[in-house]
Protein backbone atom coordinates (compact mmCIF):
# COMPACT_ATOMS: atom_id res chain seq x y z
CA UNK A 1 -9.23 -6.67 14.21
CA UNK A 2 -8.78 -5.54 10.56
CA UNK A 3 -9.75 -6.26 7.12
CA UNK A 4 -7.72 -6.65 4.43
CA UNK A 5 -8.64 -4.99 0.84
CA UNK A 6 -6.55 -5.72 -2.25
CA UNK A 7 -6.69 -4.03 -5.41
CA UNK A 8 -4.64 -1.81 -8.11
CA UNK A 9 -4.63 1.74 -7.68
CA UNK A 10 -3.11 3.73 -10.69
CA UNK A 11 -1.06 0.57 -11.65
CA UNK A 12 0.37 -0.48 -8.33
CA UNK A 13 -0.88 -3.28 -6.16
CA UNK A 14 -1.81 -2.24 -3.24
CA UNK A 15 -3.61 -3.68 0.07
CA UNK A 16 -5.40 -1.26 2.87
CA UNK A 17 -6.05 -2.34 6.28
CA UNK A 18 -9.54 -1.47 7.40
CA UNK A 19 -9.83 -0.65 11.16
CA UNK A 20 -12.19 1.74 11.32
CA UNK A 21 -15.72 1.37 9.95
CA UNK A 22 -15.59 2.25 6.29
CA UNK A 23 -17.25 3.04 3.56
CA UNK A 24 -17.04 1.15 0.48
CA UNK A 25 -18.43 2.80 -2.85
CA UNK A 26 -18.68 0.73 -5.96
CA UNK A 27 -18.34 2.96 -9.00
CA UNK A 28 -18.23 1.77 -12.83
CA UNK A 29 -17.27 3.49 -15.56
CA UNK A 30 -20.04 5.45 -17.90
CA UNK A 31 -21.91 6.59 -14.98
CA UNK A 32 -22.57 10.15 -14.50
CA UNK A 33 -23.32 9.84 -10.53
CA UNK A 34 -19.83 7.69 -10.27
CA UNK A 35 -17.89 10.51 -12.43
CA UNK A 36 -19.52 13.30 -10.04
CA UNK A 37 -18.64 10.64 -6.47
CA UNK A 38 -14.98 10.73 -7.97
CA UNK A 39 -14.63 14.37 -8.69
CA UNK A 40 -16.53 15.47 -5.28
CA UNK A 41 -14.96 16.20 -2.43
CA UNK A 42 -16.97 14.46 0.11
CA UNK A 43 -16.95 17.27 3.18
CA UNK A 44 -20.83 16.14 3.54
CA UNK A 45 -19.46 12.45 4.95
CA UNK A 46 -17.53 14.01 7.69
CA UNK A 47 -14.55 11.48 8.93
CA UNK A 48 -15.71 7.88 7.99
CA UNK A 49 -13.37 6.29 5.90
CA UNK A 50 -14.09 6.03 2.70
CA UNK A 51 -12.74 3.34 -0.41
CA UNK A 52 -13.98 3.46 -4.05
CA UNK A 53 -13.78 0.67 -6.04
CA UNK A 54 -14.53 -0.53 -9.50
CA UNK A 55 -14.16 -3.79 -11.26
CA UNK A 56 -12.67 -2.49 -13.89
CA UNK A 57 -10.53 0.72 -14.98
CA UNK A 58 -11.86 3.68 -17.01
CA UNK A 59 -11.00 3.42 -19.99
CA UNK A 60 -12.35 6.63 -20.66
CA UNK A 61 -10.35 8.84 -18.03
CA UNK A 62 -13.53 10.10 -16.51
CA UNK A 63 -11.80 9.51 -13.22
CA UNK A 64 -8.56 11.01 -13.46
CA UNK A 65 -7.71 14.27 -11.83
CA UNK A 66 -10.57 12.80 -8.98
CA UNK A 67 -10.30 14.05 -5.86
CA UNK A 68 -10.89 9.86 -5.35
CA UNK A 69 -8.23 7.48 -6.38
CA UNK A 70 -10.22 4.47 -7.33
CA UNK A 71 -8.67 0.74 -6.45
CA UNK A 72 -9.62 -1.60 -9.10
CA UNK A 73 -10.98 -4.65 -7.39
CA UNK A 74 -13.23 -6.85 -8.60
CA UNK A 75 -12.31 -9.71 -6.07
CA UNK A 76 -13.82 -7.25 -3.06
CA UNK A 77 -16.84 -6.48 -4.79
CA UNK A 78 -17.55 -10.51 -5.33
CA UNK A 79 -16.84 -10.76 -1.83
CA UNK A 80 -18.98 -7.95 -0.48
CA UNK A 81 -21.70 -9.00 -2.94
CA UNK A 82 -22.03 -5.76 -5.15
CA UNK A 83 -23.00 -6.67 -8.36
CA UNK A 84 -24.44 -3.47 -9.99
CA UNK A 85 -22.58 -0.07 -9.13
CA UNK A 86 -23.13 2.32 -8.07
CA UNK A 87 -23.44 1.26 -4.48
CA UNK A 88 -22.45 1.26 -0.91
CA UNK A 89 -21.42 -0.90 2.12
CA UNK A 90 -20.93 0.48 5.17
CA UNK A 91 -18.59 -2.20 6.91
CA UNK A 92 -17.62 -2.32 10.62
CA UNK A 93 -14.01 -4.18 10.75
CA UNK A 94 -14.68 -5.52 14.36
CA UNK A 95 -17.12 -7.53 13.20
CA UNK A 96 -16.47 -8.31 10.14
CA UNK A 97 -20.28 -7.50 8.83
CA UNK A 98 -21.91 -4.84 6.49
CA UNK A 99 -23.91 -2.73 8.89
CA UNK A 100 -25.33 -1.19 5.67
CA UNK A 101 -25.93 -0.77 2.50
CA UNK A 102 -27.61 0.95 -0.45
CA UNK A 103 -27.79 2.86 -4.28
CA UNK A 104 -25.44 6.15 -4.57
CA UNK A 105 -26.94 9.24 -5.49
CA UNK A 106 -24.31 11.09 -4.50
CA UNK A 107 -22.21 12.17 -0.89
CA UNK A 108 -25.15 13.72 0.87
CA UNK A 109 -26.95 11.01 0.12
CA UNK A 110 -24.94 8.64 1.60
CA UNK A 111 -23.98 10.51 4.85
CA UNK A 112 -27.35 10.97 5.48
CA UNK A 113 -27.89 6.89 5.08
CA UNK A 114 -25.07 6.51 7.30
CA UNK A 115 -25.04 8.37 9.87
CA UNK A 116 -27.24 6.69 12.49
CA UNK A 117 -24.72 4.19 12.20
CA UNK A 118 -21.35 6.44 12.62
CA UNK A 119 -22.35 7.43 16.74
């Protein structure tokens, strides 16, 4: 089974299908840990799938030139139940459930959060 995610990346619709668990990082803009997330290149979280998201564009451009192209999408992060960024969900698209979740420090962090999770 997948999950569906719509959003705007860059200007363009777009929708991914989620079959494999993935992580879902909730950025906003005028946040020094979410600039860093965006600009990082995430080796430390190994193969998991990762999506960022924010509910609304930078109007600053502190994301562009990322090594993370963000999908604006504030419909996914009413529906996942993120309400102050940054965050993560660690969602498993067979059953449809977050299997966790928690406050971004950065991609070590996280990996470290989600790993008993990943075997």
């Amino acid at each position: 089974m997948a999950l569906s995610i719509s959003g705007v990346v860059n200007g363009v619709p777009v929708t991914k299908s989620i079959t494999e668990k993935t992580l879902v990082v909730a950025i906003k803009p005028n946040c020094d840990g979410c600039r860093d997330f965006v600009h990082s290149t995430l080796d430390d979280l190994g193969n998991v799938d990762v999506l960022v998201v924010s509910e609304t564009s930078d109007p600053n451009g502190e994301w562009i030139n990322g090594n993370q192209e963000v999908m604006i999408s504030p419909e996914i992060l009413d529906t996942l139940g993120i309400k102050w960024p940054p965050f993560f969900v660690l969602i498993d698209p067979l059953t449809s459930m977050i299997i966790t979740e928690g406050v971004v420090f950065g991609p070590s962090q996280i990996a470290k959060e989600i790993a008993p999770f990943l075997l």
